[in-house]
C-alpha atoms as a PDB file:
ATOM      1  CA  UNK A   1      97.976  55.691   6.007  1.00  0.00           C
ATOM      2  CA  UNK A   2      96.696  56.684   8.974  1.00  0.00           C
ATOM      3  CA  UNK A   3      98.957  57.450  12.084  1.00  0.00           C
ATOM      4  CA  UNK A   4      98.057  56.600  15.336  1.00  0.00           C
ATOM      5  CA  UNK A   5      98.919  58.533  18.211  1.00  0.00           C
ATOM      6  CA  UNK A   6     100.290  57.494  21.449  1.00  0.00           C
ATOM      7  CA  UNK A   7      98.429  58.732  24.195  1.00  0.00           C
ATOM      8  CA  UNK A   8     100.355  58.943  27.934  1.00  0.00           C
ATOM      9  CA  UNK A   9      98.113  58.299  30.353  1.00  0.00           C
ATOM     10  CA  UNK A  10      99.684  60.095  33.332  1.00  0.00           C
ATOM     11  CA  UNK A  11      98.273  58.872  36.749  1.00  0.00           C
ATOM     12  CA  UNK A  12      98.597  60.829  39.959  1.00  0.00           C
ATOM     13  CA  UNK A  13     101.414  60.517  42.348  1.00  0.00           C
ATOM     14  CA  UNK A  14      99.989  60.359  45.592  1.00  0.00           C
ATOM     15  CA  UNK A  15     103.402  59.481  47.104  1.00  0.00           C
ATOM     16  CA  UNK A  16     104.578  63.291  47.442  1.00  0.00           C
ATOM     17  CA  UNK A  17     101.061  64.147  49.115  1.00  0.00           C
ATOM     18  CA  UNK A  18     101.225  60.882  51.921  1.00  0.00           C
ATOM     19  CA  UNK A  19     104.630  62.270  52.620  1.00  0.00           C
ATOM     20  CA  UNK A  20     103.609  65.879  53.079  1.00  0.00           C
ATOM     21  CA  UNK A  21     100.698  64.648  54.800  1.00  0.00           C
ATOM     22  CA  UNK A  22     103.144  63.013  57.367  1.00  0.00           C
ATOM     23  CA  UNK A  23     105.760  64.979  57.819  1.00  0.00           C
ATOM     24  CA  UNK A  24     103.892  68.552  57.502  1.00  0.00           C
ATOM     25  CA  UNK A  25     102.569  67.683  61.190  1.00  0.00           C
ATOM     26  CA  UNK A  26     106.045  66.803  62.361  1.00  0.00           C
ATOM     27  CA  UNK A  27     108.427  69.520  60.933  1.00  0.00           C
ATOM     28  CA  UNK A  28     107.389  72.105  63.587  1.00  0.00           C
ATOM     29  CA  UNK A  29     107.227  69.314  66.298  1.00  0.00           C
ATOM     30  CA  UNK A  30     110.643  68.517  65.589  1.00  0.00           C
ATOM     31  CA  UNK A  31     111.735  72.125  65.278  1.00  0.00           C
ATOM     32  CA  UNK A  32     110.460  72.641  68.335  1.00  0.00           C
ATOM     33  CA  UNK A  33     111.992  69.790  69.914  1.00  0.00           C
ATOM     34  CA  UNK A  34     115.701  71.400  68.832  1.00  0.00           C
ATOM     35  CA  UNK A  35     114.979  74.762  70.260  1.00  0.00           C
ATOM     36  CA  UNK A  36     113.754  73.514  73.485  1.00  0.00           C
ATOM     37  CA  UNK A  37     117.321  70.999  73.357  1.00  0.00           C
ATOM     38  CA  UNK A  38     119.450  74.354  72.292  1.00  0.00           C
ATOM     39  CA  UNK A  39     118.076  76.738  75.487  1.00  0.00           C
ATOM     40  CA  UNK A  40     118.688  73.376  77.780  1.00  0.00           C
ATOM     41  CA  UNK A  41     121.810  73.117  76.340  1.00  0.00           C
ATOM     42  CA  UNK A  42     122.540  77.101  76.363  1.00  0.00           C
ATOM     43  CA  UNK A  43     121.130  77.351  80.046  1.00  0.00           C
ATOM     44  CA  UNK A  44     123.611  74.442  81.317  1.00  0.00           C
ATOM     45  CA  UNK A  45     126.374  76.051  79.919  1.00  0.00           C
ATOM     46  CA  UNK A  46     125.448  79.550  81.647  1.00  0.00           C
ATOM     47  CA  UNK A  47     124.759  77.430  84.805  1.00  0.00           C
ATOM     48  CA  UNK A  48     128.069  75.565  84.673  1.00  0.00           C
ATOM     49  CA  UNK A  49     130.128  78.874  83.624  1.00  0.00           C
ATOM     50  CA  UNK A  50     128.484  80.589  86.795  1.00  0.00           C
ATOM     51  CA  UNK A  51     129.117  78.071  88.827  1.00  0.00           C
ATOM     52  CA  UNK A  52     132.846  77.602  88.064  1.00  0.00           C
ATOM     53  CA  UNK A  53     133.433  81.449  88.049  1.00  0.00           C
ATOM     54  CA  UNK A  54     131.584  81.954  91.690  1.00  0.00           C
ATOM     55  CA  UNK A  55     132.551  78.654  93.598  1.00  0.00           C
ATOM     56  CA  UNK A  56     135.078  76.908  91.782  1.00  0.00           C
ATOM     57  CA  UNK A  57     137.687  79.617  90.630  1.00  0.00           C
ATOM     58  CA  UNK A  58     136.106  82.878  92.416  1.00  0.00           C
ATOM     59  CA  UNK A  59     137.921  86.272  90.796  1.00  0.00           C
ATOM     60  CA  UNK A  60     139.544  87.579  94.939  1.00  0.00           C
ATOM     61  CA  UNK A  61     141.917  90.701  94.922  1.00  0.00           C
ATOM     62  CA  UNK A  62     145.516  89.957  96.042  1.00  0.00           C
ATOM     63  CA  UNK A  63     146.486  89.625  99.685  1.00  0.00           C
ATOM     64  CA  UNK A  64     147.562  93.099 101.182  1.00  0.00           C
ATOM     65  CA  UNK A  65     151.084  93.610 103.244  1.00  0.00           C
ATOM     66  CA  UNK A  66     149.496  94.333 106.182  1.00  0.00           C
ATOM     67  CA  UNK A  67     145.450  93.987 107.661  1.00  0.00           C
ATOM     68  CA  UNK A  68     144.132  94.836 111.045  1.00  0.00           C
ATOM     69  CA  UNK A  69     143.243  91.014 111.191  1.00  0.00           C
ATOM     70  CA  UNK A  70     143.102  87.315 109.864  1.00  0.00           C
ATOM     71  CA  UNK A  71     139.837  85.587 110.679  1.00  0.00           C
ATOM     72  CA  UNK A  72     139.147  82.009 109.745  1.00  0.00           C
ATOM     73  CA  UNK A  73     135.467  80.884 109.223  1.00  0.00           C
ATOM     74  CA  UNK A  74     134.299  77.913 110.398  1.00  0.00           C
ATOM     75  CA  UNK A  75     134.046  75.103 107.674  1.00  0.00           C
ATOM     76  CA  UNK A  76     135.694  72.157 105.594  1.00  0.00           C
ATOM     77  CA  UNK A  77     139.528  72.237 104.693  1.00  0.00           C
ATOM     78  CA  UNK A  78     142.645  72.504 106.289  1.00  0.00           C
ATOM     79  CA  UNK A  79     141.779  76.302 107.241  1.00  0.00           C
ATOM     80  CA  UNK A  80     143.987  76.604 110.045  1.00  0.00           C
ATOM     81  CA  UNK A  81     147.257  75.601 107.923  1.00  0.00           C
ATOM     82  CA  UNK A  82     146.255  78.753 105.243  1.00  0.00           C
ATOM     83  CA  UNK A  83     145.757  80.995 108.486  1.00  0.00           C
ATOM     84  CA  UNK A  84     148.656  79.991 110.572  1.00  0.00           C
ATOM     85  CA  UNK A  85     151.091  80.969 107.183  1.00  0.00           C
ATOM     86  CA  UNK A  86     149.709  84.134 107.137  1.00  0.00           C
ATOM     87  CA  UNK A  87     150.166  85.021 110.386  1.00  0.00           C
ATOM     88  CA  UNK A  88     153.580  83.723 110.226  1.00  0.00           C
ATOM     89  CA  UNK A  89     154.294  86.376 107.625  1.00  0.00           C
ATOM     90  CA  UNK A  90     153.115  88.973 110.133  1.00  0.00           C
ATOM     91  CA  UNK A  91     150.265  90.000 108.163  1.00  0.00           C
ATOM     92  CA  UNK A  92     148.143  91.367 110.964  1.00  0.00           C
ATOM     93  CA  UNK A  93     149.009  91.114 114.739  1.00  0.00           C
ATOM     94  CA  UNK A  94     145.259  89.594 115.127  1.00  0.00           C
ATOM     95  CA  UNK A  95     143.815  86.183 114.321  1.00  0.00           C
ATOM     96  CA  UNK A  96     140.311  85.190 115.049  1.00  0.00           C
ATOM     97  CA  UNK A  97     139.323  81.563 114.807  1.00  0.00           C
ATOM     98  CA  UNK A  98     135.974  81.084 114.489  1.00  0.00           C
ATOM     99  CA  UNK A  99     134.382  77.900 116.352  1.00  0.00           C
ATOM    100  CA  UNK A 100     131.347  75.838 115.838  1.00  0.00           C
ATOM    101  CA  UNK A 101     129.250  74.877 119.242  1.00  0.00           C
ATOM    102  CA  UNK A 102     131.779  71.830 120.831  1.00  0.00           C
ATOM    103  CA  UNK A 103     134.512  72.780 118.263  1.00  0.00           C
ATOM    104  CA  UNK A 104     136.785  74.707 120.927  1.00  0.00           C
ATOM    105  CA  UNK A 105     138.816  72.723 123.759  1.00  0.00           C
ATOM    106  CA  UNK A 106     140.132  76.001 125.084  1.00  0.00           C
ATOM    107  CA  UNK A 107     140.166  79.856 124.566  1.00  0.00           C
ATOM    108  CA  UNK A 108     143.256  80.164 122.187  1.00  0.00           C
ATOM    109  CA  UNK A 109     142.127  77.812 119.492  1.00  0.00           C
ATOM    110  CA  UNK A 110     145.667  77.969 117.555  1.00  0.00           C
ATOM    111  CA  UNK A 111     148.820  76.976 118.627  1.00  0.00           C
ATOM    112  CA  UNK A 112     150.648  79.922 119.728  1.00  0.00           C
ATOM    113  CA  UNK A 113     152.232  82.117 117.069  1.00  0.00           C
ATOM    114  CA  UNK A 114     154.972  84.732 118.153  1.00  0.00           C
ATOM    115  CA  UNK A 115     154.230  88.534 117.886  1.00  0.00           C
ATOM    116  CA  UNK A 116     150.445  88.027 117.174  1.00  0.00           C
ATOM    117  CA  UNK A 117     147.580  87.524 119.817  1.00  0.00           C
ATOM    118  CA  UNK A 118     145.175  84.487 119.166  1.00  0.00           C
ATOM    119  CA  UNK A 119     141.777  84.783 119.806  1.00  0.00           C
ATOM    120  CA  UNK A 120     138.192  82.356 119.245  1.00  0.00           C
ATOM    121  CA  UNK A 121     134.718  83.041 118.609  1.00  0.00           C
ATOM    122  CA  UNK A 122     131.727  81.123 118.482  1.00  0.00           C
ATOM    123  CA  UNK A 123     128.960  83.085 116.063  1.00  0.00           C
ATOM    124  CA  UNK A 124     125.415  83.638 116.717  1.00  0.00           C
ATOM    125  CA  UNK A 125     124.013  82.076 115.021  1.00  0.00           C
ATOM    126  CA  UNK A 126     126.415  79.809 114.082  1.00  0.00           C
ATOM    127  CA  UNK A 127     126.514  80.779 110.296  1.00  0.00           C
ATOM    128  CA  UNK A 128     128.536  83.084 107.984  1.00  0.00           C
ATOM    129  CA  UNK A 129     125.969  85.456 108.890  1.00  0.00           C
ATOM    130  CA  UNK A 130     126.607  85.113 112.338  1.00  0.00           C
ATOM    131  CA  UNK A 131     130.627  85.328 111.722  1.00  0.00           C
ATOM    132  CA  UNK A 132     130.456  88.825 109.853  1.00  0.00           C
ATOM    133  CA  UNK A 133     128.264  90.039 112.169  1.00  0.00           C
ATOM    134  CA  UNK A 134     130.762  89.038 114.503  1.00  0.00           C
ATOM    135  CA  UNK A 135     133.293  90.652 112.272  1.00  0.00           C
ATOM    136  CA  UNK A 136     131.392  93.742 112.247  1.00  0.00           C
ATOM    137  CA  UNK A 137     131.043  94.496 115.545  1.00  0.00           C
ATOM    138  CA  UNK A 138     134.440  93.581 116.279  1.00  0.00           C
ATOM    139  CA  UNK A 139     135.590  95.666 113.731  1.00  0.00           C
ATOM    140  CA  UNK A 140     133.839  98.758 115.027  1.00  0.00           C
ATOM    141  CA  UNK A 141     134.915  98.498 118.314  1.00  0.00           C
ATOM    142  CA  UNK A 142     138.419  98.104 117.654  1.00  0.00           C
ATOM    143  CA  UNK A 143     138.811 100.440 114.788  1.00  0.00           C
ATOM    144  CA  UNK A 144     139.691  98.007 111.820  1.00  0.00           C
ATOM    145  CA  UNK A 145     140.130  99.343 108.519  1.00  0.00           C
ATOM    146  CA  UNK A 146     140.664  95.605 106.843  1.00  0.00           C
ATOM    147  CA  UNK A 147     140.832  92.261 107.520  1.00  0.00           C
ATOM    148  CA  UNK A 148     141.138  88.711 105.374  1.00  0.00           C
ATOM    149  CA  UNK A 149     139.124  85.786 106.032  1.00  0.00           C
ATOM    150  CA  UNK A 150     140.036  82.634 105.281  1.00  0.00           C
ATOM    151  CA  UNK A 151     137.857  80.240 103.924  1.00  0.00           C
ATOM    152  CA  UNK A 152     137.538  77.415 101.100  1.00  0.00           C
ATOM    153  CA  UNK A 153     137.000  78.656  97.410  1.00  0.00           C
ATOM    154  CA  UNK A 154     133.902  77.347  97.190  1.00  0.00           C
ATOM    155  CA  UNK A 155     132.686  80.031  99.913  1.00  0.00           C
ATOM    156  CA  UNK A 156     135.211  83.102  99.299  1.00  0.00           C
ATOM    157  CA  UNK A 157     132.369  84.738  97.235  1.00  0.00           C
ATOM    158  CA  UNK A 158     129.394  84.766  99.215  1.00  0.00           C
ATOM    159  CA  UNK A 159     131.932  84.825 102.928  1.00  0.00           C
ATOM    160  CA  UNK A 160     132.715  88.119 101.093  1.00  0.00           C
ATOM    161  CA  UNK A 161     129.547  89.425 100.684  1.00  0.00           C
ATOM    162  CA  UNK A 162     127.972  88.815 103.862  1.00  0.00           C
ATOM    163  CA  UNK A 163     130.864  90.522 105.747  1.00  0.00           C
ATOM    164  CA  UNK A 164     131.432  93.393 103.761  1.00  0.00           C
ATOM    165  CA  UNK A 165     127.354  94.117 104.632  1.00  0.00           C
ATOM    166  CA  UNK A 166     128.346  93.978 108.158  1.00  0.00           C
ATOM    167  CA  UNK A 167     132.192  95.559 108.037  1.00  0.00           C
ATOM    168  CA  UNK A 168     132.632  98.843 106.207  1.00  0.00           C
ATOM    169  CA  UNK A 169     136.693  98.313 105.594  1.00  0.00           C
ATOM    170  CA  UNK A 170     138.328  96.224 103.198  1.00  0.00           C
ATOM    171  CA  UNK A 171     137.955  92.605 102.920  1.00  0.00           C
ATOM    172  CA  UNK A 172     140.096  90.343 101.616  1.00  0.00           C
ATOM    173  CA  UNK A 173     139.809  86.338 101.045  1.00  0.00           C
ATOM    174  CA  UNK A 174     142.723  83.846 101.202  1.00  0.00           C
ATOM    175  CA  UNK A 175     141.452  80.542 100.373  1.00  0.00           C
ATOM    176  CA  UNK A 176     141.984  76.973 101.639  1.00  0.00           C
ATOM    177  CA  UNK A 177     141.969  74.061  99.325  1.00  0.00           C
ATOM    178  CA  UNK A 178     138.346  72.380  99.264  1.00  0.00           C
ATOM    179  CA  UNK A 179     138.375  68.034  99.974  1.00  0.00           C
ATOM    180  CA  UNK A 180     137.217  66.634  96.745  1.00  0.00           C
ATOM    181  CA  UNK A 181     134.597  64.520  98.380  1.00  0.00           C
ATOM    182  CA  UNK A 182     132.710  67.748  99.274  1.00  0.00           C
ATOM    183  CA  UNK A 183     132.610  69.722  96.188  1.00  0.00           C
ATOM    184  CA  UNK A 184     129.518  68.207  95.609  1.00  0.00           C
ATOM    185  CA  UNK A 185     127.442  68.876  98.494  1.00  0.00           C
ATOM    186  CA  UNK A 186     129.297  71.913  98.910  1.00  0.00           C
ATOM    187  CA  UNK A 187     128.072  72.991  95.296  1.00  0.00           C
ATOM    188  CA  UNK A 188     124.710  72.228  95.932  1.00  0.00           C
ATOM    189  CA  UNK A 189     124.403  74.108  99.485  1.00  0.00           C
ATOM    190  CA  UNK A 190     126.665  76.903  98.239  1.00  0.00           C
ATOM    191  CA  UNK A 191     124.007  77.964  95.631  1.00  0.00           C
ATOM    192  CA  UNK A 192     121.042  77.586  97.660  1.00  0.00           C
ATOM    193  CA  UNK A 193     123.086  79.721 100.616  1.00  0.00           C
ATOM    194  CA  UNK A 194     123.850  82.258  97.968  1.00  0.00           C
ATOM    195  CA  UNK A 195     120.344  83.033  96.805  1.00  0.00           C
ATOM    196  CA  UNK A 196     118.972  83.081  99.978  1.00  0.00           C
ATOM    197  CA  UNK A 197     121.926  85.780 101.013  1.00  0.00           C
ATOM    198  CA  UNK A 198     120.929  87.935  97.338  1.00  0.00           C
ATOM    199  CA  UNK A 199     117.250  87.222  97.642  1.00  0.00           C
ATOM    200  CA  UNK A 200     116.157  86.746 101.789  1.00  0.00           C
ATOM    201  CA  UNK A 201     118.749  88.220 103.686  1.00  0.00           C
ATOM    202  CA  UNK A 202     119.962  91.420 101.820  1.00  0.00           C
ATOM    203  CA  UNK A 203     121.217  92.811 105.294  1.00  0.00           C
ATOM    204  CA  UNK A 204     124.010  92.227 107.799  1.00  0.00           C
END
């Protein structure tokens, strides 16, 4: 009897090489593609945290009991209601209002407030730059040791730093709500203001 083997004839797959041949090319393509996505991702996030922390919610010490002066910077929101309650709690016996060319009708800017003298400014030039240099010199003159500014949240932090370059006491920041329709264009301008007051102008 004779037996017969059965012979396998085994053929090469060729499927498992066309897919390595296409998708060897692509893995680090793709892998690249997801760690580009994560540091955009990661970079908006650090962008949007900054942003909130400096403009939106800005980290100001608490008001004092008593400062040599209020001053109110020039700019959006209902500023004048924020500095005409503080003066009516007698913090200082001094409030500054400061003016934008055509803004002032008169020489007090405020209505009258009792036990404090009113007094308006128009800076030169007419930025926040020119306001704490305002501040400044005012200060020295009249022998401040602190004063708050009032301003909108979305400027308390760099307002800050531009006067405390040009005023050597303590500065303090009481805010005034911010219109919605300009936290955009207030975002925007706030950041470009702030690097060129870290970066351009590192001075009073």
């Amino acid at each position: 009897m004779t037996l017969r083997s059965r012979q396998q004839h085994s053929f090469p797959d060729n499927g498992a090489d066309e897919g390595s041949s296409l998708t060897g090319p692509r893995a680090p393509r793709s892998r690249l593609r997801r760690r580009v996505a994560l540091i955009g991702l990661v970079m908006l996030l650090a962008f949007s945290a900054t942003t909130a922390r400096v403009f939106v919610w800005p980290s100001l010490p608490p008001l004092p009991d008593h400062v040599d002066a209020i001053i109110e910077l020039a700019g959006p929101g209902d500023r004048d209601a924020v500095t005409i309650a503080l003066a009516r709690k007698n913090l200082a016996p001094l409030v500054i209002q400061s003016t934008l060319p055509g803004d002032a009708t008169s020489d007090t800017c405020l209505a009258p407030i009792a036990h404090t003298t009113i007094r308006c400014f128009t800076p030169v030039p007419a930025t926040t730059r020119g306001e704490a240099r305002y501040i400044g010199e005012r200060g020295a003159a009249e022998h401040w040791r602190s004063v708050i500014i009032v301003t909108t949240p979305d400027h308390a932090w760099r307002a800050r730093l531009r006067v405390e370059r040009c005023f050597p006491g303590q500065v303090y920041v009481a805010t005034s709500p911010l219109p919605k329709a300009d936290w955009l264009r207030q975002i925007a301008y706030q950041w470009a203001a702030t690097v060129k007051a870290e970066l351009l102008q590192r001075d009073c």
